[in-house]
Protein backbone atom coordinates (compact mmCIF):
# COMPACT_ATOMS: atom_id res chain seq x y z
CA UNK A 1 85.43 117.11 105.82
CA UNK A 2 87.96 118.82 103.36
CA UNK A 3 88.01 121.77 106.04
CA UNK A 4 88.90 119.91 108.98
CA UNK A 5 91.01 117.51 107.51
CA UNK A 6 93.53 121.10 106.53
CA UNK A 7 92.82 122.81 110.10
CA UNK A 8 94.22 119.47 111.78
CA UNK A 9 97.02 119.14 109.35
CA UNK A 10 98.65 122.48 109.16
CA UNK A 11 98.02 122.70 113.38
CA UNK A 12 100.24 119.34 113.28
CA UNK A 13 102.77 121.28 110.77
CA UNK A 14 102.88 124.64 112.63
CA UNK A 15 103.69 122.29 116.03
CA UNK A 16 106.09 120.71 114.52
CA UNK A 17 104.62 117.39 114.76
CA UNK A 18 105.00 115.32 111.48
CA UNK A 19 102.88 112.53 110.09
CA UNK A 20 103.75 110.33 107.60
CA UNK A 21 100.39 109.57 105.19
CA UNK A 22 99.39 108.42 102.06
CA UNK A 23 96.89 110.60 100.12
CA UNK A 24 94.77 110.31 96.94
CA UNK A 25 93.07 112.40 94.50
CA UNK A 26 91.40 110.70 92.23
CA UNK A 27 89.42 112.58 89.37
CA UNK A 28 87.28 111.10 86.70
CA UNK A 29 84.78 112.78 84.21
CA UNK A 30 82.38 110.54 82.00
CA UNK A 31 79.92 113.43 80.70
CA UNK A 32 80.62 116.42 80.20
CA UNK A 33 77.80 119.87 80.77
CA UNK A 34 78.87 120.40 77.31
CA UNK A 35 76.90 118.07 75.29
CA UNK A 36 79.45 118.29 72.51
CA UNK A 37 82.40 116.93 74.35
CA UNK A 38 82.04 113.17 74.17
CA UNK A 39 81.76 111.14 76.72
CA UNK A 40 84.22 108.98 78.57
CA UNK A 41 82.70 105.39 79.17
CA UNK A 42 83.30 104.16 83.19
CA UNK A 43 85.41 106.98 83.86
CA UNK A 44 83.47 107.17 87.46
CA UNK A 45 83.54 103.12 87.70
CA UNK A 46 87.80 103.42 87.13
CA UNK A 47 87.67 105.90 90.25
CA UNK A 48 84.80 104.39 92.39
CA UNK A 49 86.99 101.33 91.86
CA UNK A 50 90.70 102.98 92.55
CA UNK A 51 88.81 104.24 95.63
CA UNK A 52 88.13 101.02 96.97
CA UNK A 53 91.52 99.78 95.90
CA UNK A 54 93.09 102.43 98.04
CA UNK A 55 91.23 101.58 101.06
CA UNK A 56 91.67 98.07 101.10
CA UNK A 57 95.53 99.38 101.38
CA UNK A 58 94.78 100.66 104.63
CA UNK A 59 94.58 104.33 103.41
CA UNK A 60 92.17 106.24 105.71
CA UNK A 61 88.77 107.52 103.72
CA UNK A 62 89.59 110.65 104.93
CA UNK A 63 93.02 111.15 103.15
CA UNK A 64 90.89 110.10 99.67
CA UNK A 65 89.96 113.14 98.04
CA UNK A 66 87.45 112.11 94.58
CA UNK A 67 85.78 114.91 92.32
CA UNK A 68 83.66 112.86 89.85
CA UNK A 69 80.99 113.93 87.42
CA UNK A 70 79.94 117.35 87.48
CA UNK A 71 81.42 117.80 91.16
CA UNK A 72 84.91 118.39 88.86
CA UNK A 73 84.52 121.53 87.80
CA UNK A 74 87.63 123.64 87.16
CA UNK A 75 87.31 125.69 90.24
CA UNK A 76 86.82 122.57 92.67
CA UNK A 77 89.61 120.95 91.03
CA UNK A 78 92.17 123.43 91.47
CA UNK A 79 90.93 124.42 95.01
CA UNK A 80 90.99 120.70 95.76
CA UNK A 81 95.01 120.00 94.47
CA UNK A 82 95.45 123.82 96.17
CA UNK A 83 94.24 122.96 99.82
CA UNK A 84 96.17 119.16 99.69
CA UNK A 85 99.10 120.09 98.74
CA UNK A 86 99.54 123.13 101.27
CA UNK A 87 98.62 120.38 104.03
CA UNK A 88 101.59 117.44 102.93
CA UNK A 89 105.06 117.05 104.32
CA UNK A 90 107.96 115.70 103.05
CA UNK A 91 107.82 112.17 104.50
CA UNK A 92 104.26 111.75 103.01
CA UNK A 93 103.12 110.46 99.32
CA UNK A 94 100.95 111.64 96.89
CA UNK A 95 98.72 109.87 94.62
CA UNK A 96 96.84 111.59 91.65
CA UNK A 97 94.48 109.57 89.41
CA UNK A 98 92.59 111.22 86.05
CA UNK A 99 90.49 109.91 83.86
CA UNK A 100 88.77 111.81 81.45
CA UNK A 101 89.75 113.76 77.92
CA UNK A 102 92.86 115.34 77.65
CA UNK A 103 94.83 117.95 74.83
CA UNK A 104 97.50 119.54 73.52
CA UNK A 105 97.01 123.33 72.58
CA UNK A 106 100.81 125.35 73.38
CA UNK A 107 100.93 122.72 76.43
CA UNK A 108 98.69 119.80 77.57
CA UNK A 109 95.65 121.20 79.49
CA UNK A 110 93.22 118.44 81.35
CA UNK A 111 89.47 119.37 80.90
CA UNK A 112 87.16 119.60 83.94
CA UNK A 113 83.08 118.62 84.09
CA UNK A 114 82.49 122.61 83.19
CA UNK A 115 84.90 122.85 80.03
CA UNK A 116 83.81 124.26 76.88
CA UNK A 117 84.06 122.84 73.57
CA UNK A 118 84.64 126.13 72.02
CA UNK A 119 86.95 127.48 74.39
CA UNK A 120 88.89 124.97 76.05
CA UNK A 121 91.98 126.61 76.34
CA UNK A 122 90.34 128.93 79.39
CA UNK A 123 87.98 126.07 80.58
CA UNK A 124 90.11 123.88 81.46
CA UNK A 125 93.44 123.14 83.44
CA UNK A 126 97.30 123.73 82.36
CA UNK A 127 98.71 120.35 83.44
CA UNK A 128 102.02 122.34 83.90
CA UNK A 129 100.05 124.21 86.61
CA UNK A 130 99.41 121.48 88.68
CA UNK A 131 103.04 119.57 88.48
CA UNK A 132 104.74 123.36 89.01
CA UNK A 133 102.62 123.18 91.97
CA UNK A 134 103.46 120.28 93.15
CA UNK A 135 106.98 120.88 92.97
CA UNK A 136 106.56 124.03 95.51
CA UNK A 137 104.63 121.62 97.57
CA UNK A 138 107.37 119.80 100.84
CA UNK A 139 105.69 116.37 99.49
CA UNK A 140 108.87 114.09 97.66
CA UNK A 141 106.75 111.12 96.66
CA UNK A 142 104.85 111.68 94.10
CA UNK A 143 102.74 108.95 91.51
CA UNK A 144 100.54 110.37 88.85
CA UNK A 145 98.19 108.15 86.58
CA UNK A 146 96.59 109.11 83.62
CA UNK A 147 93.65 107.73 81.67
CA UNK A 148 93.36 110.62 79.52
CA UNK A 149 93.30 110.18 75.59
CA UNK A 150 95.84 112.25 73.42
CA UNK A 151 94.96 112.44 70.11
CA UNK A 152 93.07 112.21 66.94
CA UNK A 153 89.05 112.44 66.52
CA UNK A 154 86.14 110.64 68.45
CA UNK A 155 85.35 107.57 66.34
CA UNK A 156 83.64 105.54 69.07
CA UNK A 157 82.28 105.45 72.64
CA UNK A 158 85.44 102.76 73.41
CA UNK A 159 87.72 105.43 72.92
CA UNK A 160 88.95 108.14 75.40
CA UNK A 161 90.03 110.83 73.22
CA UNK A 162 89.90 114.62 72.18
CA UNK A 163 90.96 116.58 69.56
CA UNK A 164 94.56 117.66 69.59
CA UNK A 165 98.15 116.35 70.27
CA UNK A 166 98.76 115.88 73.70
CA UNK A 167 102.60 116.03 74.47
CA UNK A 168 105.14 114.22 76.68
CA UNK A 169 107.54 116.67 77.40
CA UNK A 170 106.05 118.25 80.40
CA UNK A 171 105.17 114.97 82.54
CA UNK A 172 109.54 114.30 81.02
CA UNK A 173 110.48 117.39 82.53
CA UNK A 174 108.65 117.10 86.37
CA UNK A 175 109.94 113.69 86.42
CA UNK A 176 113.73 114.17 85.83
CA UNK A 177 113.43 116.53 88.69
CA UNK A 178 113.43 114.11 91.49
CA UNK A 179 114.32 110.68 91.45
CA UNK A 180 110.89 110.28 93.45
CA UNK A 181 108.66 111.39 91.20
CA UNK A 182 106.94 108.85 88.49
CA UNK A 183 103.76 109.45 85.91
CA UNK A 184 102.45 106.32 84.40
CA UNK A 185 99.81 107.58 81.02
CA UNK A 186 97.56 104.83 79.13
CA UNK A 187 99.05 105.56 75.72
CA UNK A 188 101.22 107.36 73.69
CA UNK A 189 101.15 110.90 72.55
CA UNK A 190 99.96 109.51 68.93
CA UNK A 191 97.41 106.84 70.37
CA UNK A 192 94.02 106.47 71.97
CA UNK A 193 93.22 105.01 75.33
CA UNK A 194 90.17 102.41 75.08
CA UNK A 195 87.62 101.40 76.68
CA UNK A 196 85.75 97.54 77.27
CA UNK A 197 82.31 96.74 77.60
CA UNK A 198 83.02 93.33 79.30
CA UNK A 199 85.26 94.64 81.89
CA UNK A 200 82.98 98.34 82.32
CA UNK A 201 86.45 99.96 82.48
CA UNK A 202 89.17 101.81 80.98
CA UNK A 203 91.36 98.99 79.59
CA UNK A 204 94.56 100.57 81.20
CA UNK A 205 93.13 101.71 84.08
CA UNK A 206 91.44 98.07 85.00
CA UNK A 207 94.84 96.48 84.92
CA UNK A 208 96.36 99.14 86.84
CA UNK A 209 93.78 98.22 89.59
CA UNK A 210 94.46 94.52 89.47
CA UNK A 211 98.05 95.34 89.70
CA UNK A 212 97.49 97.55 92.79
CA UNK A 213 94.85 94.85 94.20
CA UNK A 214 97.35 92.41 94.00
CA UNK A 215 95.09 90.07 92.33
CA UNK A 216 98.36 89.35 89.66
CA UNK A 217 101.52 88.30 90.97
CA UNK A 218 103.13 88.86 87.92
CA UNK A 219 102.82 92.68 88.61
CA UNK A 220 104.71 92.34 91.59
CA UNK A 221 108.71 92.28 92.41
CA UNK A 222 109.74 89.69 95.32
CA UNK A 223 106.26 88.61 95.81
CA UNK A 224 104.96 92.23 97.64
CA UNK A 225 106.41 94.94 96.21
CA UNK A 226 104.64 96.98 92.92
CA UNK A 227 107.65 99.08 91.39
CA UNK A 228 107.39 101.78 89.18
CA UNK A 229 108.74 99.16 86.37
CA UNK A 230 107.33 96.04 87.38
CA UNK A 231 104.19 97.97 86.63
CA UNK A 232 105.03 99.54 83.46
CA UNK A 233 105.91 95.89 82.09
CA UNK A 234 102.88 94.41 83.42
CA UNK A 235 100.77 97.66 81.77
CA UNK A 236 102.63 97.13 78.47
CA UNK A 237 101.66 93.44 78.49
CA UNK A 238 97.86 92.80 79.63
CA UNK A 239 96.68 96.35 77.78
CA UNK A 240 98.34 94.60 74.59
CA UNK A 241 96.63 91.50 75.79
CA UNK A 242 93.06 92.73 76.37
CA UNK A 243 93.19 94.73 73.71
CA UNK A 244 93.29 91.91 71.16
CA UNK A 245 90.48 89.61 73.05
CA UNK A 246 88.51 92.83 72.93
CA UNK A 247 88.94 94.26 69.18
CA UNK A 248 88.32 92.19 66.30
CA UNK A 249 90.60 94.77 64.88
CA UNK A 250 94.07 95.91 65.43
CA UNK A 251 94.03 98.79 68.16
CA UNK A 252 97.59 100.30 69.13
CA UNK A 253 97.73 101.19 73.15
CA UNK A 254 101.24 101.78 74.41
CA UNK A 255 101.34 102.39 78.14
CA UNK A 256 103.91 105.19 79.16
CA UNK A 257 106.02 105.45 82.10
CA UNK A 258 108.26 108.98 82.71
CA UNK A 259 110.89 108.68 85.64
CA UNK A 260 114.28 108.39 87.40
CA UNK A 261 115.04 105.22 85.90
CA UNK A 262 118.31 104.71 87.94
CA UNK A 263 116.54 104.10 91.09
CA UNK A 264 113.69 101.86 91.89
CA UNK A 265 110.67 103.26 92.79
CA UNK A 266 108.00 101.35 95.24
CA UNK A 267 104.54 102.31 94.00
CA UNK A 268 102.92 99.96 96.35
CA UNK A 269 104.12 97.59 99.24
CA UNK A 270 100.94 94.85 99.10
CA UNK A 271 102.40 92.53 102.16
CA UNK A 272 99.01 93.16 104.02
CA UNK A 273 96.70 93.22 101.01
CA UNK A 274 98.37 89.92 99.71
CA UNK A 275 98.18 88.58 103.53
CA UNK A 276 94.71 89.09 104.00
CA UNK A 277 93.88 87.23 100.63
CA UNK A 278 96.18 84.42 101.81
CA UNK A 279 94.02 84.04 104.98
CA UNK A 280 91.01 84.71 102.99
CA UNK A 281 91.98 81.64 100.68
CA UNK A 282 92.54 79.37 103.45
CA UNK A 283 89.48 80.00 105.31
CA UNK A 284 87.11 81.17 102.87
CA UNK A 285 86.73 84.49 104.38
CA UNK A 286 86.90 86.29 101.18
CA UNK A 287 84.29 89.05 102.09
CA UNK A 288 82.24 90.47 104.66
CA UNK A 289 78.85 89.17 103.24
CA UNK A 290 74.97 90.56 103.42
CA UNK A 291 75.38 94.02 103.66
CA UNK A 292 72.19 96.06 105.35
CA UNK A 293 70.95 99.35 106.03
CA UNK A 294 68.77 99.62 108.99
CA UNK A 295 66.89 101.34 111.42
CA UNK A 296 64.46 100.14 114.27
CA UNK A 297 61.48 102.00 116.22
CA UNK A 298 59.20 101.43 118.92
CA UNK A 299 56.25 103.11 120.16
CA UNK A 300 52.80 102.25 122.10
CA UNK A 301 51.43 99.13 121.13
CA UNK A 302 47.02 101.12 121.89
CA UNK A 303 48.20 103.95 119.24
CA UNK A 304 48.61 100.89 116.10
CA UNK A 305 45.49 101.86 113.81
CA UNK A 306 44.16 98.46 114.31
CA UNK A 307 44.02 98.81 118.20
CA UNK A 308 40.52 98.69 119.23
CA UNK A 309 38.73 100.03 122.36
CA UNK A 310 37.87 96.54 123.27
CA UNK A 311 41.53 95.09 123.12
CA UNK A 312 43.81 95.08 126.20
CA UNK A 313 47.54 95.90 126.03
CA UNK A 314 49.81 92.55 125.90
CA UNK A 315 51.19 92.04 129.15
CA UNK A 316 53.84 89.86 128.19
CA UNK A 317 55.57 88.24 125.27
CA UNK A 318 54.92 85.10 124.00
CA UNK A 319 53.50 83.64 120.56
CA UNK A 320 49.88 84.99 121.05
CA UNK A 321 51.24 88.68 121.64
CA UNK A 322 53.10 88.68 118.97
CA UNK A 323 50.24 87.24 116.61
CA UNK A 324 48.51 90.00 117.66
CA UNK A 325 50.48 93.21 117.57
CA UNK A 326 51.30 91.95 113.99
CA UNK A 327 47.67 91.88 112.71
CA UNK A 328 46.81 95.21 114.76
CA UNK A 329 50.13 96.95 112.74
CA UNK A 330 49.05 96.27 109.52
CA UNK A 331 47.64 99.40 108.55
CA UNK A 332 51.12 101.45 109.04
CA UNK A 333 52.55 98.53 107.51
CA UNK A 334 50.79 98.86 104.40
CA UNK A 335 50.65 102.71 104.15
CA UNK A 336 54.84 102.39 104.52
CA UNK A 337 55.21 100.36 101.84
CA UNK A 338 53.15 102.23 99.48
CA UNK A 339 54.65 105.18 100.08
CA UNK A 340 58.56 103.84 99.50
CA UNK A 341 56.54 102.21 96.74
CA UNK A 342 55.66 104.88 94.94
CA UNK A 343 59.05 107.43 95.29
CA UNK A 344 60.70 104.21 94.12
CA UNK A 345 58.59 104.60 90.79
CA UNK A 346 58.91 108.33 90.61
CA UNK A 347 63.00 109.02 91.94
CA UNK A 348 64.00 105.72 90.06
CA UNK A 349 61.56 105.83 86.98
CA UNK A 350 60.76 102.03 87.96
CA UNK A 351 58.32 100.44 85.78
CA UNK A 352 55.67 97.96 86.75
CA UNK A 353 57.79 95.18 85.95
CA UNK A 354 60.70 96.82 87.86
CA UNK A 355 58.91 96.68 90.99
CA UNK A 356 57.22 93.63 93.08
CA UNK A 357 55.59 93.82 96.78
CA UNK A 358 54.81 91.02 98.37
CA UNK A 359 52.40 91.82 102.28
CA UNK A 360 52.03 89.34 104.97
CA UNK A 361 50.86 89.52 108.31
CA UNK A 362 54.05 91.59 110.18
CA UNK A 363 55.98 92.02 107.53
CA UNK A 364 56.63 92.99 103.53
CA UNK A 365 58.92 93.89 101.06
CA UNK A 366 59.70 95.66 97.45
CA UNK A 367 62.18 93.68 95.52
CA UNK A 368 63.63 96.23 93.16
CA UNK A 369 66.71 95.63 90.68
CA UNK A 370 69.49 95.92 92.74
CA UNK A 371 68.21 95.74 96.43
CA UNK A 372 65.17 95.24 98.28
CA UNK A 373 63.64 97.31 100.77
CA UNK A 374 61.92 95.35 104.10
CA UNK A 375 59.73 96.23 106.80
CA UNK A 376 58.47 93.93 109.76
CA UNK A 377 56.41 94.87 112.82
CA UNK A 378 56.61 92.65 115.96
CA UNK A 379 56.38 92.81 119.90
CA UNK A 380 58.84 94.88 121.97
CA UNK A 381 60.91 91.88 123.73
CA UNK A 382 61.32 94.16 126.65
CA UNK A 383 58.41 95.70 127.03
CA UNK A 384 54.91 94.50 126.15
CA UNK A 385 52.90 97.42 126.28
CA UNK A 386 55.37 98.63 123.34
CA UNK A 387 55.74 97.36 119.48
CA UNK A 388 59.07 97.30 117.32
CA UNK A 389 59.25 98.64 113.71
CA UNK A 390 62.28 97.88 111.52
CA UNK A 391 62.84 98.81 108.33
CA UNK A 392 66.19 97.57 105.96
CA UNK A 393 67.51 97.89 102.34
CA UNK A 394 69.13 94.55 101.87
CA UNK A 395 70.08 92.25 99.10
CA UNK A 396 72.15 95.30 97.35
CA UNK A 397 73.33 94.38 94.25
CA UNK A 398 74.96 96.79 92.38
CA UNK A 399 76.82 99.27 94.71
CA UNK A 400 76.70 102.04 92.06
CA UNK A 401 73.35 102.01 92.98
CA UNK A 402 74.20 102.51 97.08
CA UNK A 403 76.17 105.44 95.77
CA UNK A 404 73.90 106.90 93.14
CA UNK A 405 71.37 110.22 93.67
CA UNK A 406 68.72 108.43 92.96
CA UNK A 407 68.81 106.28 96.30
CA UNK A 408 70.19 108.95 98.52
CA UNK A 409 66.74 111.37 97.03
CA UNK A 410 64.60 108.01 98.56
CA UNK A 411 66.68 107.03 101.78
CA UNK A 412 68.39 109.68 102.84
CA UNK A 413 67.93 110.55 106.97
CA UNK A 414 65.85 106.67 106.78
CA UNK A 415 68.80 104.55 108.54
CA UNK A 416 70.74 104.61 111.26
CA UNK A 417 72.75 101.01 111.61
CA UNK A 418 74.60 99.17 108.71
CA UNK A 419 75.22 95.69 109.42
CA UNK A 420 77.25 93.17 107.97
CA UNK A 421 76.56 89.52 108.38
CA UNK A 422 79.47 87.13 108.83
CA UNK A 423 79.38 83.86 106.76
CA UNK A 424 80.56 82.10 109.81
CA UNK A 425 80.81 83.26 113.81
CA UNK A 426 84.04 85.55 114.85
CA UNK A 427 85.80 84.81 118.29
CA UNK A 428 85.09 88.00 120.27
CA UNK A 429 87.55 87.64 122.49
CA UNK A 430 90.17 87.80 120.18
CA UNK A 431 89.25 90.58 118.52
CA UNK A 432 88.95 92.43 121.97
CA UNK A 433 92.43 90.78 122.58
CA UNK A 434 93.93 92.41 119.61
CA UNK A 435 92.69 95.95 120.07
CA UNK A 436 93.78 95.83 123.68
CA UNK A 437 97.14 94.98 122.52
CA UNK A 438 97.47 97.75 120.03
CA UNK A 439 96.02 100.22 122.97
CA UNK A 440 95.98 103.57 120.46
CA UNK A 441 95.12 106.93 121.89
CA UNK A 442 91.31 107.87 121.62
CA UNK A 443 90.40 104.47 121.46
CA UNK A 444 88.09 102.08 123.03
CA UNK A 445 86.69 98.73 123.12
CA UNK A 446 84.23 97.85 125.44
CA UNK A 447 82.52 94.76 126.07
CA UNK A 448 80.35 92.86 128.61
CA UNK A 449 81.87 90.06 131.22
CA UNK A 450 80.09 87.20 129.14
CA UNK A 451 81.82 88.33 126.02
CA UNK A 452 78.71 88.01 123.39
CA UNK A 453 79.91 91.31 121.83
CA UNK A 454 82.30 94.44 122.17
CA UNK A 455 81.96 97.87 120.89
CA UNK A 456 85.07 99.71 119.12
CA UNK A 457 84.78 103.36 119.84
CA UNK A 458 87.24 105.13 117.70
CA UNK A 459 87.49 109.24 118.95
CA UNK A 460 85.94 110.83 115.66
CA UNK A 461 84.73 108.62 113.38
CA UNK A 462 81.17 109.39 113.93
CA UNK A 463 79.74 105.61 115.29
CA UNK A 464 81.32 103.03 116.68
CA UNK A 465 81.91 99.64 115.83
CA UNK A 466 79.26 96.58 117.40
CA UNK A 467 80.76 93.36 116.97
CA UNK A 468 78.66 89.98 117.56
CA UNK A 469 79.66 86.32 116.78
CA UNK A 470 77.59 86.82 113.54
CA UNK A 471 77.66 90.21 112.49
CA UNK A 472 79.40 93.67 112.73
CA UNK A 473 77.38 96.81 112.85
CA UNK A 474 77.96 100.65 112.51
CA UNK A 475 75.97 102.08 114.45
CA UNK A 476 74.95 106.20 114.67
CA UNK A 477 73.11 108.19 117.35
CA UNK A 478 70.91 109.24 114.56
CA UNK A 479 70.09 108.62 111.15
CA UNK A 480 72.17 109.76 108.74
CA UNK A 481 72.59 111.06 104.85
CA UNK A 482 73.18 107.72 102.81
CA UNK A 483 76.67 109.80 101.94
CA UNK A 484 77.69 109.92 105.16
CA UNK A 485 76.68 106.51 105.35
CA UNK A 486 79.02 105.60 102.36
CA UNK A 487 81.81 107.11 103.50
CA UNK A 488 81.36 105.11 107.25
CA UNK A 489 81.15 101.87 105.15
CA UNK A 490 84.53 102.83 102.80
CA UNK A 491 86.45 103.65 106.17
CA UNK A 492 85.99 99.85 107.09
CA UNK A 493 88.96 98.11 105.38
CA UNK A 494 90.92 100.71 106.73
CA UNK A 495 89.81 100.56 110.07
CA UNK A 496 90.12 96.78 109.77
CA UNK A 497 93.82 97.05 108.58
CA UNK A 498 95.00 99.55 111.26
CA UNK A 499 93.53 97.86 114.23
CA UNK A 500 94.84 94.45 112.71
CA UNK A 501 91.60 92.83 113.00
CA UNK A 502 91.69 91.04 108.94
CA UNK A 503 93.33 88.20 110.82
CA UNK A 504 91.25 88.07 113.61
CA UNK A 505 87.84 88.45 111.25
CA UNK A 506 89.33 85.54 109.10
CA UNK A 507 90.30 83.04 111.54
CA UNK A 508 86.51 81.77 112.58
CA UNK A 509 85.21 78.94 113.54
CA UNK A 510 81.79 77.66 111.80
CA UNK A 511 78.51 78.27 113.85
CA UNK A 512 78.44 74.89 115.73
CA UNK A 513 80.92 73.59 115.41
């Protein structure tokens, strides 16, 4: 994706066609390959987290750029900030998250997933690199956040520290260059940035996402707008705050803020995030709800193992057909489940207790932790002679989980539809009303004279977009890598945000009424 998203950019440059964007690199290391670098709790939680944050915005999942875990090595890191900021123009903003240890040896370095406790000074990355690089770069709005710890020795897992003094002066010096440019750290150059167990984030960084959620108005200036100081206040006070409910002792956090501080600086306007709340509080369309991965095939009904020579092929549906293809399916039924079964067990090191399957006639499950894989068998609707398969993780829990290597080693290539289920019906021809209206180059919504459903076809994306009274779905030509899946389900907000259709989504009617 990195690859085409530069080809398409610097063709737009070198035409002299400009587009305005937001982009984000977010970074966040938690472990380290050296075992004696300590670790930096929810580090990949902050960023999975600011990720979401960002697309809920309406920033496009293809102008987030995230190297977590032992994807940020040094190399991918500086080839990452080298290839993004060739590709920005001067009307568009940057965004650079980083959470992981930082220090001070001759000038502040940041240390990548491949640093070296022995030699840091060549294993990781001259901070003054990447802001002298950013300067050369046509971008003028830039926002840098840092979760990185500055100083003293590791005394426990809460805090996010290394071993040396980690300055100010640099971040002092790149921001007095423009009156643009503004670097927000989670402490002081003598303090340590902590960590809480209850919240399963960096203290600073969690109330840096509420403020950019807009889920406190007391972050905000005029009711929409997050400024560079309204969020340094709002920083200063909650870390102070949280800090105390969290520590039975005294812990000293002091958020820091570098910048032109004669002119304002709009980190965030949240007038559509804040809408979409407001209409989510008035009609209790807070989320999309029952999220499920999916795919569905059919084949001969005389090839089932249980078809004997002396059965007959249904010749049409009804209760008895169905009764039957059920019982006949049973042996691929069972030999399915024991299979997903047993990788379950042996990707996810399940134990007994970790695992229950229940088998009935046509259908069973395996209720794991945090989701639950289904299969069902039943008679093609449309065709008799044929029977229907469908198999489904549902009931996800923990999306860490979705996310994780240990689910994409058992699912990936397994699904081809993700559905969401609405809590109550959507008005499809509004929807189709709205899109119409907006009329965007390679787009498309298509949609039957009865209006039960339309279809969003957006040039590019990779599916399109099936919309029913009680559900949307994303459906593929083929099944896909539970990555690319990810990624199709992250674009959604901002799909939903540029086509305007939070409104339309929220503004439903109850089934039946």
């Amino acid at each position: 994706m990195m690859s085409t998203f530069v080809a398409g950019k610097l063709m737009l440059i070198a035409s002299g066609v400009i587009m305005s964007e937001k982009y984000i690199i977010i970074i966040a290391i938690e472990r380290y390959q050296d075992i004696n670098i300590g670790n930096v709790k929810y580090a990949e939680n902050d960023a999975n987290s600011l990720k979401q944050t960002y697309l809920y915005h309406g920033v496009p999942v293809e102008n987030i750029f995230m190297l977590v875990g032992e994807n940020a090595t040094k190399t991918r890191i500086e080839s990452l900030f080298r290839r993004v900021l060739a590709c920005l123009v001067e009307e568009d903003e940057l965004v650079i998250f980083y959470a992981g240890h930082g220090f001070f040896e001759g000038y502040n370095f940041l240390t990548c997933y491949d640093s070296v406790k022995v030699d840091y000074r060549h294993t990781s990355i001259p901070i003054n690199n990447i802001l002298s690089d950013i300067k050369e770069a046509k971008c003028k709005k830039v926002s840098i956040f840092m979760d990185s710890c500055h100083s003293g020795l590791k005394v426990d897992e809460s805090m996010r520290d290394l071993m040396s003094s980690m300055t100010d002066e640099e971040f002092k010096s790149f921001c007095a260059e423009s009156e643009y440019y503004t670097a927000f750290s989670a402490c002081a150059s003598d303090e340590k940035s902590h960590s809480s167990p209850d919240l399963r984030h960096g203290i600073w960084s969690y109330h840096l996402i509420q403020a950019l959620s807009g889920n406190d108005e007391n972050a905000l200036e005029r009711g929409r707008f997050l400024t560079a100081t309204s969020l340094q206040n709002y920083l200063s006070r909650n870390v102070k705050l949280t800090l105390r409910s969290t520590f039975t002792d005294i812990k000293r956090q002091t958020p820091q803020k570098w910048g032109n501080s004669s002119r304002e600086f709009i980190v965030a306007d949240l007038e559509q995030v804040l809408n979409a709340k407001r209409i989510a509080s008035k009609t209790g369309f807070a989320k999309i709800e029952n999220f499920s991965l999916i795919t569905e095939f059919s084949g001969a009904v005389r090839r089932l193992s249980g078809f004997k020579s002396a059965h007959k092929v249904p010749k049409n549906v009804c209760s008895a057909t169905s009764s039957f293809v059920k019982k006949i399916a049973a042996g691929e039924l069972s030999t399915s489940l024991e299979e997903v079964f047993e990788e379950l067990k042996s990707v996810f090191k399940f134990k007994r207790v970790d695992l229950k399957m229940n088998i009935s006639v046509g259908e069973g499950t395996i209720v794991a932790p945090d989701f639950t894989f289904a299969i069902s068998v039943d008679i093609d609707s449309d065709d008799p002679a044929k029977y229907v398969i469908r198999k489904e993780v549902c009931e996800v829990q923990n999306y860490d989980t979705l996310v994780g290597d240990n689910f994409a080693e058992v699912f990936d290539n397994c699904f081809d539809r993700v559905e969401f289920v609405f809590d109550k019906a959507v008005n499809i021809e509004n929807i189709i009303d709205k899109v119409e209206d907006i009329s965007k180059d390679g787009v498309k919504i298509n949609y039957p004279a009865d209006l039960s459903r339309c279809d969003l076809v957006i040039e590019g994306l990779g599916f399109y977009i099936n919309v029913t009274p009680d559900s949307m779905n994303l459906i593929y030509d083929k099944k896909q890598a539970i990555g690319d899946i990810v990624k199709g389900v992250e674009a959604i907000p901002g799909i939903c945000a540029k086509y305007q259709l939070v409104e339309v989504l929220s503004k439903r009617k109850a089934i039946g009424r």
